[in-house]
Protein backbone atom coordinates (compact mmCIF):
# COMPACT_ATOMS: atom_id res chain seq x y z
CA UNK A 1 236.26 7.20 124.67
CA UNK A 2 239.27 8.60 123.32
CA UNK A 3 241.70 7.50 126.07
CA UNK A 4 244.09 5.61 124.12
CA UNK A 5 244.11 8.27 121.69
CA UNK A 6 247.79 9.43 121.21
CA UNK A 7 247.06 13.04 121.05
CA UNK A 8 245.17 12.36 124.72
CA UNK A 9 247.03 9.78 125.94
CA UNK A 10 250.18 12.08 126.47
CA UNK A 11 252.07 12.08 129.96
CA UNK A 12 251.91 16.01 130.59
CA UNK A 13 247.63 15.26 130.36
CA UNK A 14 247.58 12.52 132.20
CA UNK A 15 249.55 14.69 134.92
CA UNK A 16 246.99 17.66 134.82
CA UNK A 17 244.14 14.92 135.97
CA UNK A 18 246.14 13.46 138.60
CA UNK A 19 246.63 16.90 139.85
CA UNK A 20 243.28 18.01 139.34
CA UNK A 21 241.97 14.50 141.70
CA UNK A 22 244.65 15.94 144.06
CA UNK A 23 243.13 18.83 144.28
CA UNK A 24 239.28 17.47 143.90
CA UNK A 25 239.27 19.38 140.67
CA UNK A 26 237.25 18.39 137.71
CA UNK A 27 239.20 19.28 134.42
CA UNK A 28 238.56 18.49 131.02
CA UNK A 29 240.73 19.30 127.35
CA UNK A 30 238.25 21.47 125.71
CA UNK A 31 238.02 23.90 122.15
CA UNK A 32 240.53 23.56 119.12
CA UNK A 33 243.12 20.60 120.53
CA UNK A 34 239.66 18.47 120.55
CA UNK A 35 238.50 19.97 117.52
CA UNK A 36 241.58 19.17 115.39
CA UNK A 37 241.97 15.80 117.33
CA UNK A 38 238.88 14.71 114.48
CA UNK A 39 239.93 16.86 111.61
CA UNK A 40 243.66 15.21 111.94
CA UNK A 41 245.46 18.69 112.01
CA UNK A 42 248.35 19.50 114.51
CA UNK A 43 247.70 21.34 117.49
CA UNK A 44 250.36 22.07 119.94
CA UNK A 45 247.97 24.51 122.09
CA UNK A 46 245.82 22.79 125.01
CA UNK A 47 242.77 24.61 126.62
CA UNK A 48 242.27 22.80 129.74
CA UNK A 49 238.54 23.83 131.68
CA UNK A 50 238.59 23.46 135.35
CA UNK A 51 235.46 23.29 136.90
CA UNK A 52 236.79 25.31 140.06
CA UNK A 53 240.25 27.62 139.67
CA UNK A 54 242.20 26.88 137.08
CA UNK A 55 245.03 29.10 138.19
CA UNK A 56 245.12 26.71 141.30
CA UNK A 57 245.97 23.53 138.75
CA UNK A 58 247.85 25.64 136.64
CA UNK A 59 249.89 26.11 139.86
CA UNK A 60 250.47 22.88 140.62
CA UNK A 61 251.13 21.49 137.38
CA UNK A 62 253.95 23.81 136.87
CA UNK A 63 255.37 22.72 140.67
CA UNK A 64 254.80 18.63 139.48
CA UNK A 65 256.94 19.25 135.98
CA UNK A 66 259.50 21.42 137.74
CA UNK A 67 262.81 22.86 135.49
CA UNK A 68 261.75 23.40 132.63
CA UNK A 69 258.28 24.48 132.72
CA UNK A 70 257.18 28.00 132.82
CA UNK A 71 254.28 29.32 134.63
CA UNK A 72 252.16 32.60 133.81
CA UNK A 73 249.60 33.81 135.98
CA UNK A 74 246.41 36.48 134.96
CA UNK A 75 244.51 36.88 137.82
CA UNK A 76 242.43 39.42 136.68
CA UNK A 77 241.15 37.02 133.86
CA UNK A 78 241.61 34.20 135.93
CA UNK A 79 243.58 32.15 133.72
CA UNK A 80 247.07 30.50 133.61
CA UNK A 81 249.47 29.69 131.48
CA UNK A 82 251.87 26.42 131.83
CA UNK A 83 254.76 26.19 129.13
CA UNK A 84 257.11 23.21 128.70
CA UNK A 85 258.75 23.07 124.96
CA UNK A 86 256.67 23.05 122.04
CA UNK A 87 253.56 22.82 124.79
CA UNK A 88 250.99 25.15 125.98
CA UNK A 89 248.85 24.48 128.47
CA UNK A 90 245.76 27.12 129.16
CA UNK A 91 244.06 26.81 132.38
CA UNK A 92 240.64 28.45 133.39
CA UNK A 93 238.00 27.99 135.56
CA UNK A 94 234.64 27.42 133.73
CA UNK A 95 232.76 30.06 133.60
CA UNK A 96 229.23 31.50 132.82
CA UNK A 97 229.62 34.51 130.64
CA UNK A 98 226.34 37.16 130.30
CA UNK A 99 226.34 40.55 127.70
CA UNK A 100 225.81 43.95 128.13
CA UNK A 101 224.55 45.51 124.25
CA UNK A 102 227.27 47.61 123.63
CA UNK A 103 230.23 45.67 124.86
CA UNK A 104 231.49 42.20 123.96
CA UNK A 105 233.47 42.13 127.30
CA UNK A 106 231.45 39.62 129.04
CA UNK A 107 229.85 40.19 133.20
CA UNK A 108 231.84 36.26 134.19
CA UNK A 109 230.77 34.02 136.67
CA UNK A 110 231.43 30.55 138.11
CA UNK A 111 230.11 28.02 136.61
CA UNK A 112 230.06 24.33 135.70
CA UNK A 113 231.14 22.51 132.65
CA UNK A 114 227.78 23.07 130.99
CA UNK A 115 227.74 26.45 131.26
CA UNK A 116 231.43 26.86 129.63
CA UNK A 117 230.42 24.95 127.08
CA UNK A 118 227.12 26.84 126.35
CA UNK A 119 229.18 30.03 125.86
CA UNK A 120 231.37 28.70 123.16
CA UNK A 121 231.10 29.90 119.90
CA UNK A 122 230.58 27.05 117.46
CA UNK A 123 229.78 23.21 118.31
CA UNK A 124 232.95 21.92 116.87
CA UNK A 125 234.87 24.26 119.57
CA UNK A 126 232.36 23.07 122.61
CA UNK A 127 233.76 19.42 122.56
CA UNK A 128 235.49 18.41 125.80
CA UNK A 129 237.52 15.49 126.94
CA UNK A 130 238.10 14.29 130.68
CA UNK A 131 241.55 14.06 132.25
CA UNK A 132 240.10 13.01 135.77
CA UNK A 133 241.41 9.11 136.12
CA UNK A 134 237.83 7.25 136.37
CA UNK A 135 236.70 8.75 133.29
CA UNK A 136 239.81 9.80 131.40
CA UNK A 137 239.24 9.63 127.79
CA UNK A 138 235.32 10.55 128.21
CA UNK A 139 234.02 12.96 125.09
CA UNK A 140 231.38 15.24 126.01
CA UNK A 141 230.12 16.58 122.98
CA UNK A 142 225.72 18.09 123.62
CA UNK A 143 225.61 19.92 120.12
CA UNK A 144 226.61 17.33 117.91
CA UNK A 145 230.05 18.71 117.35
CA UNK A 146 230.94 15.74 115.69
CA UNK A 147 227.66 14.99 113.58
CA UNK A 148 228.84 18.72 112.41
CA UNK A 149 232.71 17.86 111.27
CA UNK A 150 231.23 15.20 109.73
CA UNK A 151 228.97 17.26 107.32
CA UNK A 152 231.44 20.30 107.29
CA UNK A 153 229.47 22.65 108.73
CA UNK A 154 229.92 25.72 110.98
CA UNK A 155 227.11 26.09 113.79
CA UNK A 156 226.50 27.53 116.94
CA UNK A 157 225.51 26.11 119.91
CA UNK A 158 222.80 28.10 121.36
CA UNK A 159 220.73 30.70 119.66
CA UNK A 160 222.94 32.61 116.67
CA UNK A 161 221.20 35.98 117.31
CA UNK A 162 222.42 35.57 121.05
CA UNK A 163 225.87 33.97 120.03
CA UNK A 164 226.66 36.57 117.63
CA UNK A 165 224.89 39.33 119.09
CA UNK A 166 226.62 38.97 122.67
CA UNK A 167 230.07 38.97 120.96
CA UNK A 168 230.08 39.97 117.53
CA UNK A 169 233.82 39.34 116.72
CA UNK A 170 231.98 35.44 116.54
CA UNK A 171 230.74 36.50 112.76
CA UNK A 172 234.22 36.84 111.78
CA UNK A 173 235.41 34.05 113.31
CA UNK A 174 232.58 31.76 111.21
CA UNK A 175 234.15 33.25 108.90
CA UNK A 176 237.66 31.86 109.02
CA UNK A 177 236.80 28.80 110.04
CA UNK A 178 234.65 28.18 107.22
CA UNK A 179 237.62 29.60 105.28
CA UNK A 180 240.16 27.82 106.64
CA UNK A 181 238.69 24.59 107.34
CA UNK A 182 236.23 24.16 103.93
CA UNK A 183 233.09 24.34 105.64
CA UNK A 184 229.59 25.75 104.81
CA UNK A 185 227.98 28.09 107.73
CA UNK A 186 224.64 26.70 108.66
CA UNK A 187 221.66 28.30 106.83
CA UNK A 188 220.43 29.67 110.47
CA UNK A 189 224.09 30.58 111.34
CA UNK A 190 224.71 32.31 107.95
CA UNK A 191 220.92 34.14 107.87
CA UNK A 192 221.80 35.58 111.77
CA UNK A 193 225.28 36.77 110.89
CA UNK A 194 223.19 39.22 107.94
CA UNK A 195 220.73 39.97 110.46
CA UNK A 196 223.43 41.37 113.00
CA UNK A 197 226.45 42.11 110.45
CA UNK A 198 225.72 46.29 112.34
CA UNK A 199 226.81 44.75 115.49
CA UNK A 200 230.39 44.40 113.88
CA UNK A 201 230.86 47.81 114.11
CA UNK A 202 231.07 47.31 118.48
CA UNK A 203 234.53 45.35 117.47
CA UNK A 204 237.77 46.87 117.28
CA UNK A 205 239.55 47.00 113.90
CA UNK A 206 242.98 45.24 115.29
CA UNK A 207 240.25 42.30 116.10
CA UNK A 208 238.86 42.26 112.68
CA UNK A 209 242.29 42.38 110.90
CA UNK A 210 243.13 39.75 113.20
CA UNK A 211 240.66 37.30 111.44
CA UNK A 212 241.20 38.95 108.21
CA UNK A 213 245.19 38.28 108.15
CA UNK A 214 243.67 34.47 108.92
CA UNK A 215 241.16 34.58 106.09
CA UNK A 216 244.25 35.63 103.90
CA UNK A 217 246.50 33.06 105.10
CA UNK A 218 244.28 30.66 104.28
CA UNK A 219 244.49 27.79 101.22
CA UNK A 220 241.94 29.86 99.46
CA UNK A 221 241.38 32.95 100.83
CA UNK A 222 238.15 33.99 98.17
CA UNK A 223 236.01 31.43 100.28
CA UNK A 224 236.31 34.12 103.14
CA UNK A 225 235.67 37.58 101.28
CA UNK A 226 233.09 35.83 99.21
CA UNK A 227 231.34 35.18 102.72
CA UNK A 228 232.17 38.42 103.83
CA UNK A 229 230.44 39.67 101.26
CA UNK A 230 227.05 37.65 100.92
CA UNK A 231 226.64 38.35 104.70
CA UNK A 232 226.88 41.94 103.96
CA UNK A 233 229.72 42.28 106.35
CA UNK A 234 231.92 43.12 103.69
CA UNK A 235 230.88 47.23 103.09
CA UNK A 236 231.03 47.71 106.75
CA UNK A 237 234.54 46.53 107.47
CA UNK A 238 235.90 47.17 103.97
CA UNK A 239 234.11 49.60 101.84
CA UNK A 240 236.48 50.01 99.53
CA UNK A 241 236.66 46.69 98.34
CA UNK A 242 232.40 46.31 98.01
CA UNK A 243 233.27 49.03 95.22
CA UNK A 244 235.04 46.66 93.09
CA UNK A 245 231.72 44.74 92.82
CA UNK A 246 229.41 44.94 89.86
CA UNK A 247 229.61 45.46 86.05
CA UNK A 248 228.70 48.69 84.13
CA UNK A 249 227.90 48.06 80.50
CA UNK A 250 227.80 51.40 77.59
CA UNK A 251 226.91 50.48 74.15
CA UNK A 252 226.92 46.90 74.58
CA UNK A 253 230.44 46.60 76.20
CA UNK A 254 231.09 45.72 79.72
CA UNK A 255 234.12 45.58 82.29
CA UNK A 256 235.04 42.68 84.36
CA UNK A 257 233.58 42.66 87.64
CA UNK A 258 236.60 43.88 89.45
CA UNK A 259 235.67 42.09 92.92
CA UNK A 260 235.36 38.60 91.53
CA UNK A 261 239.30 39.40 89.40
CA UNK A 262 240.40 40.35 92.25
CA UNK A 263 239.25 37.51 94.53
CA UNK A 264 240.82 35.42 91.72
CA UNK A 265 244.30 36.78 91.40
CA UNK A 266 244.08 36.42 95.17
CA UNK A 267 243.43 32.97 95.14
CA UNK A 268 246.29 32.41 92.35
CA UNK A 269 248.44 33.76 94.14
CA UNK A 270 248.44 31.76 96.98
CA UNK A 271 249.10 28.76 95.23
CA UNK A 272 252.59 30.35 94.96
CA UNK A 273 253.34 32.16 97.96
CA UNK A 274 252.63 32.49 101.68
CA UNK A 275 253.72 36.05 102.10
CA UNK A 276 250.78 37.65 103.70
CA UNK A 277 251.85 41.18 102.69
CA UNK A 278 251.94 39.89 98.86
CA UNK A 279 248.92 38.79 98.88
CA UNK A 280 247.24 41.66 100.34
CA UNK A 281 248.83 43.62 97.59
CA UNK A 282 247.00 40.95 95.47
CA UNK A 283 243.80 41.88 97.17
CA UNK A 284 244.82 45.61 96.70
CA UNK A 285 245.93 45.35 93.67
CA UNK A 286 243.07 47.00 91.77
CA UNK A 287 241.54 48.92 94.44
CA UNK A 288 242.13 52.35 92.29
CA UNK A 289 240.03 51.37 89.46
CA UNK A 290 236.68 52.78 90.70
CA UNK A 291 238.34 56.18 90.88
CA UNK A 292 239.76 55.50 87.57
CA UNK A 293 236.99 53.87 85.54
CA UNK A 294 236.11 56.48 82.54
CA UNK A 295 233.95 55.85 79.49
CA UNK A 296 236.13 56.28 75.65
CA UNK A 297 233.69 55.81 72.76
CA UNK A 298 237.35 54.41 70.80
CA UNK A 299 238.08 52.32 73.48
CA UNK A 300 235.57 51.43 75.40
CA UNK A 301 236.11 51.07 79.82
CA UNK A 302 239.29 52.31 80.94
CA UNK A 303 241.13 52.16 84.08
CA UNK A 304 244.65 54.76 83.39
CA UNK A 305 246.68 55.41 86.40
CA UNK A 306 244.72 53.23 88.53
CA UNK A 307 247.98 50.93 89.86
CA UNK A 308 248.86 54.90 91.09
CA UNK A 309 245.52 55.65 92.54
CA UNK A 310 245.55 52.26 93.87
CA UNK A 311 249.18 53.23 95.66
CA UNK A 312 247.73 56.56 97.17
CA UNK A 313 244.44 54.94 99.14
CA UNK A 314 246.42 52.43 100.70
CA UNK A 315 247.98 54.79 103.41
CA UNK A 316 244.21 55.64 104.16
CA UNK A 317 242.78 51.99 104.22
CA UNK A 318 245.97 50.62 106.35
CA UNK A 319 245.38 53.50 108.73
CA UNK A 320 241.35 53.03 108.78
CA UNK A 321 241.89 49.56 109.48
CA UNK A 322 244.61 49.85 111.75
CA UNK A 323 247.29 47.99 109.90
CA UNK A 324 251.39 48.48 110.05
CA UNK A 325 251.87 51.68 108.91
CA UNK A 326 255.80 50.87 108.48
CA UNK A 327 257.97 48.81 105.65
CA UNK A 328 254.89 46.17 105.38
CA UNK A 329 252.71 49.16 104.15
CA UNK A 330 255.22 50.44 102.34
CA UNK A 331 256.13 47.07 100.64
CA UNK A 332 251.97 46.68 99.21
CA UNK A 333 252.39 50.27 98.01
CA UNK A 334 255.10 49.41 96.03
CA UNK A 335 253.84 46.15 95.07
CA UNK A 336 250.18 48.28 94.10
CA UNK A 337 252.37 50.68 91.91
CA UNK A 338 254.44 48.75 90.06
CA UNK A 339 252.25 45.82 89.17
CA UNK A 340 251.32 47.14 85.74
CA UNK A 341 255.23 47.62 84.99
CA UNK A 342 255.54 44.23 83.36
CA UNK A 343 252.33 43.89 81.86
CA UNK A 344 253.09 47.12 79.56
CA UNK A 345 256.29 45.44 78.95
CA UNK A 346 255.14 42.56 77.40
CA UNK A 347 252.83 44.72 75.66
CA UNK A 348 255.36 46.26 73.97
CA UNK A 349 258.94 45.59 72.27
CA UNK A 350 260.88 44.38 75.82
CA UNK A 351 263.08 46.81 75.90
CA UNK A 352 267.02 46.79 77.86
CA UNK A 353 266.18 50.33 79.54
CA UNK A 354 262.58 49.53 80.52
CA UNK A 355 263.90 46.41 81.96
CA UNK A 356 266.89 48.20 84.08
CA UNK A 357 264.53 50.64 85.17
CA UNK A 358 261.83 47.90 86.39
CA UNK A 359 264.86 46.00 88.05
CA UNK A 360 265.58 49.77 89.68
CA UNK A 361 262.88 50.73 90.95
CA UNK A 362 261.69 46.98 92.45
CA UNK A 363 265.03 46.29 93.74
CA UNK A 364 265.12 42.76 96.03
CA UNK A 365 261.24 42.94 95.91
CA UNK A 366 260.96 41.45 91.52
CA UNK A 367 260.43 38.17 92.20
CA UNK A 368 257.61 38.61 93.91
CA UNK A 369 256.22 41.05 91.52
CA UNK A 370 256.26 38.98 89.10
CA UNK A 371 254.55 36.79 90.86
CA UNK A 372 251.81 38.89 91.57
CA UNK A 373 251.51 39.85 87.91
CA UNK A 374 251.84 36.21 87.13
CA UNK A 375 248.56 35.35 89.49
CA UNK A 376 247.19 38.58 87.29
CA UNK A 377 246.83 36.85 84.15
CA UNK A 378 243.13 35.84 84.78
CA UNK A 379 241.40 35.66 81.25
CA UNK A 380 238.98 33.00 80.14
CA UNK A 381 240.63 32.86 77.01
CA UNK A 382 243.22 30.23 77.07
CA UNK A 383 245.53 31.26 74.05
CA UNK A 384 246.44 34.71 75.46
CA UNK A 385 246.81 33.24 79.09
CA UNK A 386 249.45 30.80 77.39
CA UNK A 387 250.65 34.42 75.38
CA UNK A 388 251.24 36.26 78.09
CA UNK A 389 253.02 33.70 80.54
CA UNK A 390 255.32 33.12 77.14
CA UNK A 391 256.14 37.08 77.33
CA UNK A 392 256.46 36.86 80.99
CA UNK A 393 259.13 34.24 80.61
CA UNK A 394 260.83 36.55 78.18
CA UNK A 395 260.96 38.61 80.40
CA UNK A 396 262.32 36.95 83.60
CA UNK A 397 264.99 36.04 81.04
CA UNK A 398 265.99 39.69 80.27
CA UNK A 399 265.97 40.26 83.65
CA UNK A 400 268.51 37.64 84.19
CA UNK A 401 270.54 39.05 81.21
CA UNK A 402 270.58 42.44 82.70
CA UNK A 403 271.49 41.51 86.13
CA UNK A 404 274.44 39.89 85.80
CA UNK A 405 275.47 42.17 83.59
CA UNK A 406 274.87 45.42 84.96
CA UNK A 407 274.29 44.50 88.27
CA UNK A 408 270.99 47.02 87.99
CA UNK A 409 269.07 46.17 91.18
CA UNK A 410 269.42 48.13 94.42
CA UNK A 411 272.54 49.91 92.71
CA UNK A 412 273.66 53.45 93.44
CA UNK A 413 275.91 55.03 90.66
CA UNK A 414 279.21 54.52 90.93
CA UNK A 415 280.13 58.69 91.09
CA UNK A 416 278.70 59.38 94.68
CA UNK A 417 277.66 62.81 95.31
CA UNK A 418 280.58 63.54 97.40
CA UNK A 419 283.57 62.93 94.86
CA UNK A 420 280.71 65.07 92.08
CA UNK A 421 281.73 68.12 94.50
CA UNK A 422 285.05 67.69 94.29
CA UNK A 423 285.44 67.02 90.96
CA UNK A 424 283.41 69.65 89.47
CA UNK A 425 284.24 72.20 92.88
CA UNK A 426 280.83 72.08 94.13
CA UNK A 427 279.02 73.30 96.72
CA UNK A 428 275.70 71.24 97.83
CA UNK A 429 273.17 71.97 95.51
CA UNK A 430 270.61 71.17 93.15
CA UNK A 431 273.10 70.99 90.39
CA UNK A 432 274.71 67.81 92.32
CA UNK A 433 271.27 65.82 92.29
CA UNK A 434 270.94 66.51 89.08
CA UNK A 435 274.02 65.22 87.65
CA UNK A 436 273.92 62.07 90.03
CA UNK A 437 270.34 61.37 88.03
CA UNK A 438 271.95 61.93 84.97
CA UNK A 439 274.48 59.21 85.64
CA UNK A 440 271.81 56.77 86.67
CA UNK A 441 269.62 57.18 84.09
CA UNK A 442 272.90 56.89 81.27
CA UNK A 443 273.16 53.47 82.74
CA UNK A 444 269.82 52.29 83.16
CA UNK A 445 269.26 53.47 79.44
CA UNK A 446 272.56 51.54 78.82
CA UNK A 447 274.19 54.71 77.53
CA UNK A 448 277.36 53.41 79.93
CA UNK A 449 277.66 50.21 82.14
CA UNK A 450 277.52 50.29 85.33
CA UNK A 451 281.23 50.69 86.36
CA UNK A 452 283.25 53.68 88.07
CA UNK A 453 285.88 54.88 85.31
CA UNK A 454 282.93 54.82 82.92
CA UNK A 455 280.49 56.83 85.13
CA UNK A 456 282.87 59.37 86.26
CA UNK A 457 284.40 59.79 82.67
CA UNK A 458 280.17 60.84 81.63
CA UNK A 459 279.72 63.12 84.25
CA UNK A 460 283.01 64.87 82.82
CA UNK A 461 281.72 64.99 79.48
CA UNK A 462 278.16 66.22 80.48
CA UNK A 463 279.23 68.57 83.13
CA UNK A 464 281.95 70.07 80.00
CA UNK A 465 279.41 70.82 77.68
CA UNK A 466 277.78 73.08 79.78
């Protein structure tokens, strides 16, 4: 009995099961508030099952809490939605659910509790909870949901060919949970998402990238693509990223296995940040180098250009996969482009102009590239991790230098193109772009600083000894 629990024993649920004996209702908490009730995570959202309408409680609720709450109504799912501050109550009648092949849009029809909880996807989301009075508190848990918690596993209820076949977004979702949560799929669970991983293909791609976004938000987001990718899901949603996978070797030398770097600066690089569009760039960030990878007897595997290869797919993948095609996009791109900027820095003598032009061209986005390049430094040996960091530090310092001295990023020089017309008596033309270039690149090569008298006075003496 969980009655005196404080995530059940709130007023607002003790409310829905006085209105649910009102109305001669059975109801019951059900799914993820349950769930996370055992795995001592926060849940604000409440799935309440009514065996009966659950619009018709929904209703009523809303009427008992009065100002304040906020009632939604979807009648042609037959749900309900019942709002008051931080909580959210979802109300809907349970329900049996049956498949047609080539549709996971379920034929629904009335059922009881057992059938609701037969359709759920995985036993740790079947477990239900009573709100009716005589039996408030009562768990009802028929597949061992907790037995499973317990050993961190991820299994289905029923049959996983029929659970994954009847709706195959339920792969992905074992998925992220597993991800998310640090469990192990079930060797029957795991073997039947392989056996239908072609079934995926019936889901939209706003669904997958849905649970992929999830994956990537996650502590560790490697558990997930490594699953992805043992289940042989992985080439059918993301093709491009199977490619990284695997090793060539040529007279005894070998690459890195690009997939498993990847999956690595991915992982380091959400020990740092949260930004989801950073860390796809992480995942992204090497996705040119099968186009790239060429054989030099001198120097063995090479990869040139691929941070710009890299930049060009990424239109094509975000559009494939139906991702923002707007400033997010645009933001990995730039992230994708730029990422080997530092590391040639540090490579070579650090440089004042190379480090304008890298404060120039990332503007307020830096920090987080060097971040990303930062999560980059993946080798196994331990003195040139420590190296590089060192030179990355350098680095960041220069940066500093630069900035508040020449006040580099996001700046326009100080001669606009306007005032060049006037000056010079201009008409618009090439001529005007070019001289506004030559201006900025005088002060990113720290010919001049980055002030108006100076600026103007150069474009006088350039434009004079022509």
């Amino acid at each position: 009995m969980l009655a005196s629990h404080p995530k059940i024993d709130l007023p607002i649920l003790h409310l829905v099961g006085e209105e649910a004996d009102r109305l001669g209702l059975e109801c019951y908490v059900i799914g993820g508030y349950v769930r996370d009730i055992f795995l001592h995570r926060d849940s604000t959202d409440i799935d309440v099952v009514v065996v009966g309408s659950g619009i018709d409680l929904a209703q009523a609720v809303a009427k008992r809490l009065g100002k304040g709450a906020h009632l939604s109504v979807f009648k042609t799912y037959g749900t309900a939605q019942v709002k008051r501050g931080k909580i959210e109550l979802e109300f809907v009648g349970a329900r049996r659910e049956s498949y047609q092949h080539d549709s996971r849009n379920p034929i629904v029809e009335d059922g009881t509790l057992e059938d609701d909880q037969n359709r759920r996807d995985f036993t740790i989301n079947a477990m239900a909870v009573c709100l009716n009075k005589d039996r408030y508190g009562e768990l009802l848990d028929p597949f061992g949901g907790i037995h499973d918690m317990n050993k961190c596993t991820i299994r289905t209820p029923l049959d996983p060919d029929i659970t994954y076949s009847d709706d195959p977004l339920r792969m992905m979702r074992a998925i992220r949970f597993a991800t998310q949560l640090g469990f192990c799929l079930d060797r029957e669970t795991f073997d039947s998402i392989e056996r239908n991983r072609e079934r995926i293909k019936i889901i939209t791609k706003e669904r997958i990238v849905e649970e992929l976004n999830k994956i990537m938000l996650s502590r560790k987001p490697s558990v997930g693509w490594i699953l992805l990718d043992k289940t042989r899901l992985l080439p059918l949603i993301f093709p491009e990223l199977s490619a990284l996978k695997g090793v060539e070797i040529k007279d005894g030398k070998g690459h890195k296995d690009v997939f498993f770097h990847t999956l690595q600066v991915l992982d380091n690089l959400a020990q740092k940040s949260d930004n989801l569009w950073l860390r796809w760039a992480a995942l992204l960030h090497d996705i040119g180098k099968p186009k790239s990878k060429a054989w030099d007897d001198h120097a063995g595997w090479t990869f040139r250009n691929h941070n710009y290869l890299g930049a060009k797919m990424i239109p094509r993948i975000f559009k494939t996969m139906k991702m923002p095609q707007n400033e997010k996009m645009q933001y990995v791109i730039k992230m994708v482009d730029l990422h080997m900027r530092p590391i040639n820095l540090i490579e070579d003598t650090v440089t004042d102009s190379a480090v304008r032009r890298l404060l120039f061209e990332a503007g307020n986005d830096i920090d987080d590239l060097m971040l990303l390049c930062d999560a980059d430094i993946t080798s196994r040996n331990e003195e040139k991790v420590r190296r590089f960091h060192k030179n990355y530090e350098l680095v960041r310092q220069k940066m500093i230098e630069l900035e508040e001295k020449d006040r580099i990023r996001n700046f326009q020089p100080p001669v606009r193109g306007e005032e060049i017309m006037q000056l010079l008596n201009l008409e618009p033309c090439a001529r005007v772009g070019e001289l506004k270039n030559a201006i900025k690149d005088a002060i990113l090569d720290g010919i001049i600083p980055n002030e108006y008298e100076a600026a103007k006075a150069y474009l006088m003496k350039i434009a004079n000894q022509e």
